[in-house]
PDB file of N, CA and C in Angstrom:
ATOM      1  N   UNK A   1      -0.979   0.601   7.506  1.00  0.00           N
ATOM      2  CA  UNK A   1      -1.534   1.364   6.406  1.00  0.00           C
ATOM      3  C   UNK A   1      -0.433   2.257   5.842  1.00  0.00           C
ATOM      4  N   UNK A   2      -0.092   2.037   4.227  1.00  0.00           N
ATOM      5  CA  UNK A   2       1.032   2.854   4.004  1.00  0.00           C
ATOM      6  C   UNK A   2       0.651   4.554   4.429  1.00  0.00           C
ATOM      7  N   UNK A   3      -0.315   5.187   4.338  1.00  0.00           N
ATOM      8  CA  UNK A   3       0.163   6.230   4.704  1.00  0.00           C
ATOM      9  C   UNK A   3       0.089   7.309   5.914  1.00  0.00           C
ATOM     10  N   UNK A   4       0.369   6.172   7.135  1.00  0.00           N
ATOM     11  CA  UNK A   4       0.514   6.661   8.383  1.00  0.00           C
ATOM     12  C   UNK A   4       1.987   6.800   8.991  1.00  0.00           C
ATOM     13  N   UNK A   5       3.108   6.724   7.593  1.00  0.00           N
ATOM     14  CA  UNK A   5       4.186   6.818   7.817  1.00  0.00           C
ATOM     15  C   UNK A   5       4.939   7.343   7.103  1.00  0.00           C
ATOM     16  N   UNK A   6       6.240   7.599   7.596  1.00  0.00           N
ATOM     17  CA  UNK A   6       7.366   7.996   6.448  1.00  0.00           C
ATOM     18  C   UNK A   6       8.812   7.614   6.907  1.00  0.00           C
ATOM     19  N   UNK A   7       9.331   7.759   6.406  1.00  0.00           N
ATOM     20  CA  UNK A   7      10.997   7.193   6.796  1.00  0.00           C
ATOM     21  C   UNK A   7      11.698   8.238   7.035  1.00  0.00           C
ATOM     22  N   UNK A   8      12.640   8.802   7.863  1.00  0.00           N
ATOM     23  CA  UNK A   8      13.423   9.855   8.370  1.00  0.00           C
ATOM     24  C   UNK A   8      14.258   9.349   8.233  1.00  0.00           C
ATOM     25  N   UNK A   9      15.079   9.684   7.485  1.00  0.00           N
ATOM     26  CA  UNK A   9      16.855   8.545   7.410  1.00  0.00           C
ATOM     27  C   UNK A   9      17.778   9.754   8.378  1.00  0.00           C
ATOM     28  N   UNK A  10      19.130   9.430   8.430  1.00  0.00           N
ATOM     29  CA  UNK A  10      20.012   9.893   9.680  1.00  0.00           C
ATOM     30  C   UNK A  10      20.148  11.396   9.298  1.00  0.00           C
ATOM     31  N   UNK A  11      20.484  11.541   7.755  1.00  0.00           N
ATOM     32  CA  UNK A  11      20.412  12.870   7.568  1.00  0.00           C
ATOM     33  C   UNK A  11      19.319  13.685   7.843  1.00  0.00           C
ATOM     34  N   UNK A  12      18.363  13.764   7.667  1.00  0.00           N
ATOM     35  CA  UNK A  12      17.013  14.290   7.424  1.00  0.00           C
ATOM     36  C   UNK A  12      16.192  14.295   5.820  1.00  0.00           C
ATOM     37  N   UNK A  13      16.847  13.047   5.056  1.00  0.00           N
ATOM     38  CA  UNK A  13      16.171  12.632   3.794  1.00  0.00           C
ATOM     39  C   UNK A  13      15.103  12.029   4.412  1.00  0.00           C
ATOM     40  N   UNK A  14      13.794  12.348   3.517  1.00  0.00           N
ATOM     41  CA  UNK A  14      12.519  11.831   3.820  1.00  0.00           C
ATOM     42  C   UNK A  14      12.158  10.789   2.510  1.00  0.00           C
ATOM     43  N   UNK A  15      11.630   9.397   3.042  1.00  0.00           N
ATOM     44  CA  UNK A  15      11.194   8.886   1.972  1.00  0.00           C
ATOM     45  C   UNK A  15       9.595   8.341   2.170  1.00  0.00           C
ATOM     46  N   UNK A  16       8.975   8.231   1.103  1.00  0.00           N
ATOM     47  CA  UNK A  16       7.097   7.768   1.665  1.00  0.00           C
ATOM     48  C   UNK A  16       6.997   6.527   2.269  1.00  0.00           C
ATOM     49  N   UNK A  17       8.491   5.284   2.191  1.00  0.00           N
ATOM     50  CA  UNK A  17       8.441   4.107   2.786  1.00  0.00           C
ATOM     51  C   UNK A  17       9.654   3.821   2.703  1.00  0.00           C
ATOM     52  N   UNK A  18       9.476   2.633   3.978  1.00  0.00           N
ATOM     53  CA  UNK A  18      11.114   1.836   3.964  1.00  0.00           C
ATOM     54  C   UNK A  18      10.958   0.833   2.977  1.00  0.00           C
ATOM     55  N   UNK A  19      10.490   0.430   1.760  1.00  0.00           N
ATOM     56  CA  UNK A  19      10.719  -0.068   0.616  1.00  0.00           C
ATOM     57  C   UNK A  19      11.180   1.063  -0.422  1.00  0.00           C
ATOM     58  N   UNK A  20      11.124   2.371  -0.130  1.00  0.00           N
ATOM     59  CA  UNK A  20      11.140   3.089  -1.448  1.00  0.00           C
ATOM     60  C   UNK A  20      12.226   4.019  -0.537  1.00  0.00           C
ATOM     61  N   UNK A  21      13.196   3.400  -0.452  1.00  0.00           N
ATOM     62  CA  UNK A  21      14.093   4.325   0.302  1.00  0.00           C
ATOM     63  C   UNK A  21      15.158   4.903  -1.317  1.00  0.00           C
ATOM     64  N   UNK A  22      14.745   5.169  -2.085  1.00  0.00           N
ATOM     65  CA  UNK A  22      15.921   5.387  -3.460  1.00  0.00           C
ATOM     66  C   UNK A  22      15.768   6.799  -3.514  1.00  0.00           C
ATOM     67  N   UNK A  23      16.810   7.432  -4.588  1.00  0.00           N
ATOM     68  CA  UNK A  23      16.762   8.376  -4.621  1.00  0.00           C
ATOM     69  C   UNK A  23      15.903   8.825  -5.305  1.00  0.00           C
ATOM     70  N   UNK A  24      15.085   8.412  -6.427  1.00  0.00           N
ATOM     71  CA  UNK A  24      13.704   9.018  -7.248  1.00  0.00           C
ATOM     72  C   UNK A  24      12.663   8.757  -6.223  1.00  0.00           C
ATOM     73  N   UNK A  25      12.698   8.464  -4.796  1.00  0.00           N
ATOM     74  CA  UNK A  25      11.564   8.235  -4.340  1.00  0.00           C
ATOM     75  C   UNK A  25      11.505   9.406  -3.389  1.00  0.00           C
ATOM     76  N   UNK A  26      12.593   9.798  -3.277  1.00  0.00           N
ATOM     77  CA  UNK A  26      12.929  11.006  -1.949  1.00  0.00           C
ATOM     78  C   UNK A  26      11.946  11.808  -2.204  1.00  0.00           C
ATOM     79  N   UNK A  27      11.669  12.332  -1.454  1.00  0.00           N
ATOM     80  CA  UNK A  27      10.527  13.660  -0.885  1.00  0.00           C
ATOM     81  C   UNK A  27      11.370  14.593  -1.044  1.00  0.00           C
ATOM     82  N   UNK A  28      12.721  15.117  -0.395  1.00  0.00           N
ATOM     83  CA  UNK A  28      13.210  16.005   0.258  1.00  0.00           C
ATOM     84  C   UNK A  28      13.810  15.863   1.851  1.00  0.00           C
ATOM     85  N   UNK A  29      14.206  16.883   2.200  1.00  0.00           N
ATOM     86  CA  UNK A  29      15.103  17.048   3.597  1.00  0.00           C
ATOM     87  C   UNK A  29      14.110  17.613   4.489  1.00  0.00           C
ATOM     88  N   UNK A  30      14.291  17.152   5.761  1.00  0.00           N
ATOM     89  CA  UNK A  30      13.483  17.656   6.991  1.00  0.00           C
ATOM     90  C   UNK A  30      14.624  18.956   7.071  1.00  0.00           C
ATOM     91  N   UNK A  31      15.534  19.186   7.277  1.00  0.00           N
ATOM     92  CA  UNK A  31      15.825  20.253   7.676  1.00  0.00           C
ATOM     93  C   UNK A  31      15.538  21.408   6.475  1.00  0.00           C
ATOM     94  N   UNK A  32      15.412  21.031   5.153  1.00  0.00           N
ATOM     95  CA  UNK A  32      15.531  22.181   3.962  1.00  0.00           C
ATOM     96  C   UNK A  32      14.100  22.456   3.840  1.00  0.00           C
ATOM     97  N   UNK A  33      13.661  21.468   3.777  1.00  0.00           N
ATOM     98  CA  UNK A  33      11.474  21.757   3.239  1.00  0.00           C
ATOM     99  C   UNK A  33      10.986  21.644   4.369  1.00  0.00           C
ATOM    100  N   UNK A  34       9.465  22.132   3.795  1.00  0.00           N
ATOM    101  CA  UNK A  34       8.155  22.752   4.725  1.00  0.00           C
ATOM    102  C   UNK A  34       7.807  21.193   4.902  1.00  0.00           C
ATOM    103  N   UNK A  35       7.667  20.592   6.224  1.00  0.00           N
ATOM    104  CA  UNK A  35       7.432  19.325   6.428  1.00  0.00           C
ATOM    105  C   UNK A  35       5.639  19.113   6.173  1.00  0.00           C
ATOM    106  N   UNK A  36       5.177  19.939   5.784  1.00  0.00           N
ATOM    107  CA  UNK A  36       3.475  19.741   5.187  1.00  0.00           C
ATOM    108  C   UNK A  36       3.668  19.423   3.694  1.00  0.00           C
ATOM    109  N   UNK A  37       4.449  20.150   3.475  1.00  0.00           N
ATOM    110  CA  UNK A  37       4.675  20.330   2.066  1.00  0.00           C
ATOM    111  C   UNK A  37       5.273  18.909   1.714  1.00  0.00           C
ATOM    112  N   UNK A  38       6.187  18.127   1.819  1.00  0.00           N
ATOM    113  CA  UNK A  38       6.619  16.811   1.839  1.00  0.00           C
ATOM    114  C   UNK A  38       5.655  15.848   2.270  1.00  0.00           C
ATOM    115  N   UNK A  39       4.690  16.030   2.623  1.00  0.00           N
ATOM    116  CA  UNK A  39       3.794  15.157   3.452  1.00  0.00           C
ATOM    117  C   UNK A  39       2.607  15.095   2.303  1.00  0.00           C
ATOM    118  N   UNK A  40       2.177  16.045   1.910  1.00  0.00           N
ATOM    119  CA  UNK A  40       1.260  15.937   0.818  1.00  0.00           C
ATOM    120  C   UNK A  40       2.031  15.730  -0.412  1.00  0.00           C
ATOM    121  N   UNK A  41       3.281  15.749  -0.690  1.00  0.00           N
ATOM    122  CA  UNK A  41       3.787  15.447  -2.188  1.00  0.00           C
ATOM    123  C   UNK A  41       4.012  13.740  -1.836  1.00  0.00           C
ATOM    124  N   UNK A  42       4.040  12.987  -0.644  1.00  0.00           N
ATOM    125  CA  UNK A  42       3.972  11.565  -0.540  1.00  0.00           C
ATOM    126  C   UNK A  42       2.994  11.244  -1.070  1.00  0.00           C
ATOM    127  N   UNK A  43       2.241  11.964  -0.182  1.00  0.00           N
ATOM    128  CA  UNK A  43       0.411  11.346  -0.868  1.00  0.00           C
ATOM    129  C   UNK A  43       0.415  11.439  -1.916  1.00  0.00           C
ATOM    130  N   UNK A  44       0.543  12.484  -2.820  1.00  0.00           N
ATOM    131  CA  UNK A  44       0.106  12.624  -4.239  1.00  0.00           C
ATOM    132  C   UNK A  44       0.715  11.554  -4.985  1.00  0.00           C
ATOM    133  N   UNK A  45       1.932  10.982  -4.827  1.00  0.00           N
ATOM    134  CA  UNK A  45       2.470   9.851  -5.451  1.00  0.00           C
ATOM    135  C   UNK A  45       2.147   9.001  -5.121  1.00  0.00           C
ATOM    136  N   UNK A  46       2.097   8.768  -3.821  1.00  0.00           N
ATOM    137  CA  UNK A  46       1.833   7.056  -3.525  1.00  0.00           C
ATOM    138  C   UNK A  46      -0.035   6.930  -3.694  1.00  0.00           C
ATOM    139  N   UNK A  47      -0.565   7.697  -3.586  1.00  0.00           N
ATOM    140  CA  UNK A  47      -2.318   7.855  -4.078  1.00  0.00           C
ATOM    141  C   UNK A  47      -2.591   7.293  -5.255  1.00  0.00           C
ATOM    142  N   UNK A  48      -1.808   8.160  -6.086  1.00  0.00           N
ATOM    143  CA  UNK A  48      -1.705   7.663  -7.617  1.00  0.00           C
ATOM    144  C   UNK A  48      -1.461   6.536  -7.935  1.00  0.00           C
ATOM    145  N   UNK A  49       0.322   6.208  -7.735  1.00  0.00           N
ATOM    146  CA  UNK A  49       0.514   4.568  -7.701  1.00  0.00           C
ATOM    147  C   UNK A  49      -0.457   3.480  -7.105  1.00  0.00           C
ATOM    148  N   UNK A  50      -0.882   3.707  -5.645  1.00  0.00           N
ATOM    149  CA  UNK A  50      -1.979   2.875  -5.392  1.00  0.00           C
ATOM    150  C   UNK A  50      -3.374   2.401  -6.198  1.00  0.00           C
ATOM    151  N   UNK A  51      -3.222   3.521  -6.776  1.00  0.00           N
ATOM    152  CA  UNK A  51      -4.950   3.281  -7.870  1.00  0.00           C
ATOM    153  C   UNK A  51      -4.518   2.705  -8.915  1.00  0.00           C
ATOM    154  N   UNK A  52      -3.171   2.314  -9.280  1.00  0.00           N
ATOM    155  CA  UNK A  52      -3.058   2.138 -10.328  1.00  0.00           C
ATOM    156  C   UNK A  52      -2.723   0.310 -10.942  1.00  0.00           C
ATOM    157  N   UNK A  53      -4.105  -0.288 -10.435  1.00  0.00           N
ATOM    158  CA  UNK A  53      -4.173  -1.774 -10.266  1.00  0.00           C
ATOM    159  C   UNK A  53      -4.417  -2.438 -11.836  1.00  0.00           C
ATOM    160  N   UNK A  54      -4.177  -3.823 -12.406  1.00  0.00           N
ATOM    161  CA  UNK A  54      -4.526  -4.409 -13.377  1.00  0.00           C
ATOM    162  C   UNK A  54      -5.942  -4.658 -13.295  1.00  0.00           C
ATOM    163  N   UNK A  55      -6.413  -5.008 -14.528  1.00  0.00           N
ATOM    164  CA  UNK A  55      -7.688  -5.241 -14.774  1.00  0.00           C
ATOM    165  C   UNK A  55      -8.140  -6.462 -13.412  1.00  0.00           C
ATOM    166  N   UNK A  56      -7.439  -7.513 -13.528  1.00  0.00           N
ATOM    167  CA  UNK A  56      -7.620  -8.968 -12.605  1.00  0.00           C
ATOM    168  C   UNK A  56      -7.750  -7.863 -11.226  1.00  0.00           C
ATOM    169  N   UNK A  57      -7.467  -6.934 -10.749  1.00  0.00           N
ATOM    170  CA  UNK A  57      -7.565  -6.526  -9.463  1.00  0.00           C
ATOM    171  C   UNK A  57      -8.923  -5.617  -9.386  1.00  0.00           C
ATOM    172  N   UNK A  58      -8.943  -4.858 -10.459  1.00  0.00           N
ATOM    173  CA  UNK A  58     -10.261  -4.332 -10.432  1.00  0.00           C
ATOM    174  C   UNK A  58     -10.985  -4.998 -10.436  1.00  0.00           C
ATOM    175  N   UNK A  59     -11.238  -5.985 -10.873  1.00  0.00           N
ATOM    176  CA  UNK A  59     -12.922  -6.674 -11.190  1.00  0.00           C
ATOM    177  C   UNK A  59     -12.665  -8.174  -9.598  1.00  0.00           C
ATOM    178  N   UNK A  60     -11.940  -7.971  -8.690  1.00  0.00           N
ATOM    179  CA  UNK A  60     -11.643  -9.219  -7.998  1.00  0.00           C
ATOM    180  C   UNK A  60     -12.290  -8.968  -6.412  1.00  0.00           C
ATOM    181  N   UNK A  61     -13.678  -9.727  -6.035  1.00  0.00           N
ATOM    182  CA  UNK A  61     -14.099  -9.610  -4.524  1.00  0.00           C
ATOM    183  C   UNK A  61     -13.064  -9.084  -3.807  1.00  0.00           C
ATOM    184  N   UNK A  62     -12.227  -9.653  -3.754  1.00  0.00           N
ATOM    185  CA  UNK A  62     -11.385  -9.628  -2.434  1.00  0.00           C
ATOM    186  C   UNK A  62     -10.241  -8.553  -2.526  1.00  0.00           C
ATOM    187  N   UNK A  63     -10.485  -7.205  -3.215  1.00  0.00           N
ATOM    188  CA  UNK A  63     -10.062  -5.937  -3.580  1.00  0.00           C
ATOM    189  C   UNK A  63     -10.246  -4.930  -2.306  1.00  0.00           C
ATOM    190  N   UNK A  64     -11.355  -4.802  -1.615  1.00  0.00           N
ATOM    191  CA  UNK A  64     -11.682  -3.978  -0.750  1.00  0.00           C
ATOM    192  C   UNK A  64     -10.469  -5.043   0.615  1.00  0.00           C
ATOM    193  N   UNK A  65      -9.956  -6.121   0.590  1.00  0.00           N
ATOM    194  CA  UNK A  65      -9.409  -6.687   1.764  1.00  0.00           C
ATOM    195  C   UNK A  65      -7.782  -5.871   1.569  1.00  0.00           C
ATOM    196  N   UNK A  66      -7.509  -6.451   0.494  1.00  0.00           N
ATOM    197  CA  UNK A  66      -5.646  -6.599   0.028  1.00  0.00           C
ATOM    198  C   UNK A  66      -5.425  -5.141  -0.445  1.00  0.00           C
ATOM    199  N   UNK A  67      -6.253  -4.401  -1.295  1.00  0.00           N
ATOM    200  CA  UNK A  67      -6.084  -2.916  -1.824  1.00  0.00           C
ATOM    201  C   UNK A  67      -5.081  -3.182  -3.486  1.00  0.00           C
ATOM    202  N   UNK A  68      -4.726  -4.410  -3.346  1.00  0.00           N
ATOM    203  CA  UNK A  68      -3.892  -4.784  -4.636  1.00  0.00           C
ATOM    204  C   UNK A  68      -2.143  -5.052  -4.205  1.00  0.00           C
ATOM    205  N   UNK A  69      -2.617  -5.185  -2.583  1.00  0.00           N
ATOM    206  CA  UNK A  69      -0.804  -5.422  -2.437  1.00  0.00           C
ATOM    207  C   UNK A  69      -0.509  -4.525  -1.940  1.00  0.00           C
ATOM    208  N   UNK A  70       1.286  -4.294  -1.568  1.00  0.00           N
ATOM    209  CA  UNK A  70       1.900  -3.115  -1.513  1.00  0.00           C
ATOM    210  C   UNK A  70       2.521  -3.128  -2.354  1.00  0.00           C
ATOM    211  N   UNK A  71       2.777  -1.516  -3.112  1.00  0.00           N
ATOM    212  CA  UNK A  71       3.087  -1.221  -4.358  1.00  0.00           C
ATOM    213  C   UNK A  71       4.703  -1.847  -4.424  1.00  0.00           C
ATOM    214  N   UNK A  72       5.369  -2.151  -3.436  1.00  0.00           N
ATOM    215  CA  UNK A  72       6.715  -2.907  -3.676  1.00  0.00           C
ATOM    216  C   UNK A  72       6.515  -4.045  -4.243  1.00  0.00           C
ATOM    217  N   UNK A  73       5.449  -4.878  -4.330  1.00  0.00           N
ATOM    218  CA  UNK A  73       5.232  -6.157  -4.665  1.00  0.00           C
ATOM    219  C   UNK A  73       4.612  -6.252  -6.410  1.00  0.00           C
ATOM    220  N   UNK A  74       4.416  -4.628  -6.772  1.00  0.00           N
ATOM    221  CA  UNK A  74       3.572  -4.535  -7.722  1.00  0.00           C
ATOM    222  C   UNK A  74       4.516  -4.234  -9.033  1.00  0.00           C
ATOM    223  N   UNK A  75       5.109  -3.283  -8.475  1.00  0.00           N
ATOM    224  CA  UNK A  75       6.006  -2.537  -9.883  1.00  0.00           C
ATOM    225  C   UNK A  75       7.231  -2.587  -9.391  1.00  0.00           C
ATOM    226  N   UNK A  76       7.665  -3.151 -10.762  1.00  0.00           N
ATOM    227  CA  UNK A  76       9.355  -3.486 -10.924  1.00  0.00           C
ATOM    228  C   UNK A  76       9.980  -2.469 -11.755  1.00  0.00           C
ATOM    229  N   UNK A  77      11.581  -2.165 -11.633  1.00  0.00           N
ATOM    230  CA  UNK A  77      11.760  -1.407 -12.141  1.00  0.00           C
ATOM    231  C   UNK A  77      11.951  -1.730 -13.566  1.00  0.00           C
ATOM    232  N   UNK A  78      12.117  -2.490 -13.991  1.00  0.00           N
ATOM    233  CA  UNK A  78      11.781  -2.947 -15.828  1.00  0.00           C
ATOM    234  C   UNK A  78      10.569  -2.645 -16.031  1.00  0.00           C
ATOM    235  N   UNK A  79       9.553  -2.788 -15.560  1.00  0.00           N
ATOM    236  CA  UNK A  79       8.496  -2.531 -15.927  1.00  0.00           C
ATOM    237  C   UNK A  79       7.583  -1.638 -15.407  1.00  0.00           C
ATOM    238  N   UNK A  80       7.268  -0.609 -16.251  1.00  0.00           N
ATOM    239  CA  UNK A  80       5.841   0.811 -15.767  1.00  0.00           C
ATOM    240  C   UNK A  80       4.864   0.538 -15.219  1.00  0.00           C
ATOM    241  N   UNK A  81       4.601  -0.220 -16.024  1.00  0.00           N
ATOM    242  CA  UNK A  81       3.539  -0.686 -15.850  1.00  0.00           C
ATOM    243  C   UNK A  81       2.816  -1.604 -14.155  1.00  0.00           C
ATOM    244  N   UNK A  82       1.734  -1.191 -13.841  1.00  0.00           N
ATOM    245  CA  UNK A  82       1.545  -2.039 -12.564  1.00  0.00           C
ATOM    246  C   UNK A  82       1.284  -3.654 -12.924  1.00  0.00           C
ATOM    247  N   UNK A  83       1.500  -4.205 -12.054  1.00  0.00           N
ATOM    248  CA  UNK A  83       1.527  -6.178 -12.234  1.00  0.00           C
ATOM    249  C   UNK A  83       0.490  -6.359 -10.834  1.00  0.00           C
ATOM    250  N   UNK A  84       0.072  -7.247 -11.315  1.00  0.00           N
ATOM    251  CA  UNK A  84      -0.334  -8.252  -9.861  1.00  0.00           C
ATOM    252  C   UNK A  84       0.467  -8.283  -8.311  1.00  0.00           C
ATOM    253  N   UNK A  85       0.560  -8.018  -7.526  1.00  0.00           N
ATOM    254  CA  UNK A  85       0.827  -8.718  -6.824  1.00  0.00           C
ATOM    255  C   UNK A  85       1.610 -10.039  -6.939  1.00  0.00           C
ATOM    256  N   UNK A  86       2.868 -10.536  -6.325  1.00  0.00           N
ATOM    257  CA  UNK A  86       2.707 -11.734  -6.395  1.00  0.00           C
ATOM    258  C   UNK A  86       2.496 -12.850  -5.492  1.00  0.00           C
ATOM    259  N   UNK A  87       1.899 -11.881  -4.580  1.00  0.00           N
ATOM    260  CA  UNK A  87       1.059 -12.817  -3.394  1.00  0.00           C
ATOM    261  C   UNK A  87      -0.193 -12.854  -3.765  1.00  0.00           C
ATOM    262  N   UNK A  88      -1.070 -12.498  -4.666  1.00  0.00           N
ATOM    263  CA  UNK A  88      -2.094 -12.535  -5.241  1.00  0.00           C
ATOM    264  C   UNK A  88      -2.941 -14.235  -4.983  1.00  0.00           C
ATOM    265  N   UNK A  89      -1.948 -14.789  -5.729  1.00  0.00           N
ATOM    266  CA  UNK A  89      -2.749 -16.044  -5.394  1.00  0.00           C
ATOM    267  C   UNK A  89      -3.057 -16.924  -3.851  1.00  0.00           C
ATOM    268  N   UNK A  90      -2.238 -16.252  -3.236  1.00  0.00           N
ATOM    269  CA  UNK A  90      -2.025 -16.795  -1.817  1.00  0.00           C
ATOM    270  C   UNK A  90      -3.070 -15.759  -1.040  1.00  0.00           C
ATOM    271  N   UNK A  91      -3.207 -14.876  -1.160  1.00  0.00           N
ATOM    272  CA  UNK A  91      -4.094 -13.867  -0.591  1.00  0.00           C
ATOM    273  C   UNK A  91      -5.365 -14.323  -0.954  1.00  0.00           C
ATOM    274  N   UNK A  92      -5.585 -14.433  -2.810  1.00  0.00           N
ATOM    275  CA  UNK A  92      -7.521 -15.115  -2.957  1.00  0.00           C
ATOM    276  C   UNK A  92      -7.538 -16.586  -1.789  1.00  0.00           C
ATOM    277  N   UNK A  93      -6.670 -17.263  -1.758  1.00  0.00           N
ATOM    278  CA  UNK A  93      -6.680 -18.463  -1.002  1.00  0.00           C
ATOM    279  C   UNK A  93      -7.465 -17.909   0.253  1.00  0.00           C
ATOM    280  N   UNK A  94      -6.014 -17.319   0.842  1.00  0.00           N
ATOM    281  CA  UNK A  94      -6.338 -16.711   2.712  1.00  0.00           C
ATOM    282  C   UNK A  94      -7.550 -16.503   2.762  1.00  0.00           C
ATOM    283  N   UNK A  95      -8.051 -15.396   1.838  1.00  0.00           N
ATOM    284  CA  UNK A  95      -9.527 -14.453   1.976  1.00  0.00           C
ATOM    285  C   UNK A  95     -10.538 -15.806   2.054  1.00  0.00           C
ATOM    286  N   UNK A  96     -10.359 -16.196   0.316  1.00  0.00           N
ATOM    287  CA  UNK A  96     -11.376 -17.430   0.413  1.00  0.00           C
ATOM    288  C   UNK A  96     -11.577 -18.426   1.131  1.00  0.00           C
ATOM    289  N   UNK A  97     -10.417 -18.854   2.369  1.00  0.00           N
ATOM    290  CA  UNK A  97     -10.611 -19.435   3.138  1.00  0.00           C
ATOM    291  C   UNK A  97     -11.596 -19.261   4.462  1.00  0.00           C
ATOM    292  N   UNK A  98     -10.901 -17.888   4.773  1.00  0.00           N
ATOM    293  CA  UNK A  98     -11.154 -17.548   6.139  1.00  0.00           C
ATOM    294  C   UNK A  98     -12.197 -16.807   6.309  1.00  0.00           C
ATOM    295  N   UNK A  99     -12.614 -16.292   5.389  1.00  0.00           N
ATOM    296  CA  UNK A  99     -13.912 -15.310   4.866  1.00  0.00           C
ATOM    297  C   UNK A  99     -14.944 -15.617   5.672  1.00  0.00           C
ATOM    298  N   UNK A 100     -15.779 -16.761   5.821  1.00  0.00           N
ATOM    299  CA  UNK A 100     -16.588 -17.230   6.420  1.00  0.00           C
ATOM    300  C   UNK A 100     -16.331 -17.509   7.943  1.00  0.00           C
ATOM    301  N   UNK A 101     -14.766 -17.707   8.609  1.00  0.00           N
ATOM    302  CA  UNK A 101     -14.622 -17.673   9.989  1.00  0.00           C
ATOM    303  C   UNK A 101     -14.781 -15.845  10.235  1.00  0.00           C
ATOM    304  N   UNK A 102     -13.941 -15.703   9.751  1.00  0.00           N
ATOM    305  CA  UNK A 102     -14.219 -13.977  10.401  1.00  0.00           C
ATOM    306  C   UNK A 102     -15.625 -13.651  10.139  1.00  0.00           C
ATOM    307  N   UNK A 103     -17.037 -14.017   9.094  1.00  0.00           N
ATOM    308  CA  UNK A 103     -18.074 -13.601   9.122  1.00  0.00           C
ATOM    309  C   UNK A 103     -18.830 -13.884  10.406  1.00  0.00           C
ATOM    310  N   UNK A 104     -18.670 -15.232  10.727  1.00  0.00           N
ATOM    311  CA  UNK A 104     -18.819 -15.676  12.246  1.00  0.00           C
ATOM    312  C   UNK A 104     -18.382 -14.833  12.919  1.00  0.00           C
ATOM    313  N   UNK A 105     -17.208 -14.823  13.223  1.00  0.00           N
ATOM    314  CA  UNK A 105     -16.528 -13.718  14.244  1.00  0.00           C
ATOM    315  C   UNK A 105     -17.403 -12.535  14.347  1.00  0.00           C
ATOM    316  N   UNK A 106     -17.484 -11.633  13.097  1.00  0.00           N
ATOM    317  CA  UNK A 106     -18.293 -11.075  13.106  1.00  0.00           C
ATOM    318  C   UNK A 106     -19.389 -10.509  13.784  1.00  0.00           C
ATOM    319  N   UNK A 107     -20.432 -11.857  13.309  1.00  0.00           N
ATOM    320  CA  UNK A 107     -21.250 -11.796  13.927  1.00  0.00           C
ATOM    321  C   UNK A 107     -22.099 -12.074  15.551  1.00  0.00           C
ATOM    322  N   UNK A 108     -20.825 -12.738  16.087  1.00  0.00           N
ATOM    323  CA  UNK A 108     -20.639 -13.140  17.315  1.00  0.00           C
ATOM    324  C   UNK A 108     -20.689 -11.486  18.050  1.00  0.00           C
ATOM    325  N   UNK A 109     -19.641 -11.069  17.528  1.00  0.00           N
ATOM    326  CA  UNK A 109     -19.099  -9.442  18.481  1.00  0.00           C
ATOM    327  C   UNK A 109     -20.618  -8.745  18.100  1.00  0.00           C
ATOM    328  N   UNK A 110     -21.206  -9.117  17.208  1.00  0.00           N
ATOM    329  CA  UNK A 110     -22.286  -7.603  17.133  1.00  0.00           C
ATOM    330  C   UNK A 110     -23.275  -8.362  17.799  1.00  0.00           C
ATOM    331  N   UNK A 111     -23.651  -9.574  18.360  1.00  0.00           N
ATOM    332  CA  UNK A 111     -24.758 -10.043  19.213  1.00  0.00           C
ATOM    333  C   UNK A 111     -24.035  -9.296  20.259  1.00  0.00           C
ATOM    334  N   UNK A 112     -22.684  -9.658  20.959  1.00  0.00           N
ATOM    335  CA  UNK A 112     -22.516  -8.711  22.116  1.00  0.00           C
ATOM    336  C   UNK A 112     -22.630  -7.117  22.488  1.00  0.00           C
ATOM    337  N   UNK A 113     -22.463  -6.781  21.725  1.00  0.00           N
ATOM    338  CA  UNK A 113     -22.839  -5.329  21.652  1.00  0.00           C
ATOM    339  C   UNK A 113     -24.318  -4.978  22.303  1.00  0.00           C
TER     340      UNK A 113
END
C-alpha cells in the first residue's frame, strides 16, 4: 500500500516512494524537518494524485481492486494530466478472470469460520 512507506536516502532526503525519488518529489531532510510534518505533506500529495483517475477508471467494476494503478504507471512527465494505467488492460483480464475463483475462495473460508 503506497502509504505505509517512505524512502530515506543516505543523506536524510525523504521521498513519498522509490519511484518518485526526484527532486520535485522530495519532502525534505530527516535531519532539518519535523518528521510529522513530512509525513503528512506525503499524504497530501500523493492523496490528491491518487484521486486523480480518468473517466474509464471511474466508471470501471474493477476500481475498488487496482485503485487505478500506481501513480508511476499513470502520469508522465509530458503529460499533467492523469492516463490509464498501462496495465489496465491486463489487470480487467486478471480481475475478470479470477473474480469468480477468489469468490469461491471466499466463500469456502467464511463456511469455516
Amino acid at each position: 500500500k503506497c502509504a505505509n512507506y517512505i524512502v530515506v536516502e543516505w543523506n536524510g532526503d525523504i521521498y513519498p516512494c522509490d519511484f518518485f525519488v526526484y527532486e520535485k518529489y522530495k519532502l525534505g531532510n530527516i535531519l532539518h524537518n519535523n518528521f510529522t510534518e513530512l509525513i503528512e505533506k506525503r499524504n497530501a500529495i500523493f492523496a490528491f494524485q491518487k484521486e486523480q483517475l480518468p473517466q474509464d477508471c471511474s466508471e470501471c467494476e474493477w476500481k475498488k481492486l487496482c485503485f487505478g494503478g500506481c501513480l508511476k504507471d499513470r502520469f508522465f512527465p509530458d503529460n499533467p494530466h492523469p492516463e490509464k494505467t498501462y496495465f489496465c488492460e491486463g489487470y480487467t483480464n486478471f480481475f475478470s478472470y479470477t473474480n469468480k475463483y477468489f469468490q469461491l475462495q471466499a466463500n469456502n473460508l467464511k463456511k469455516r469460520i
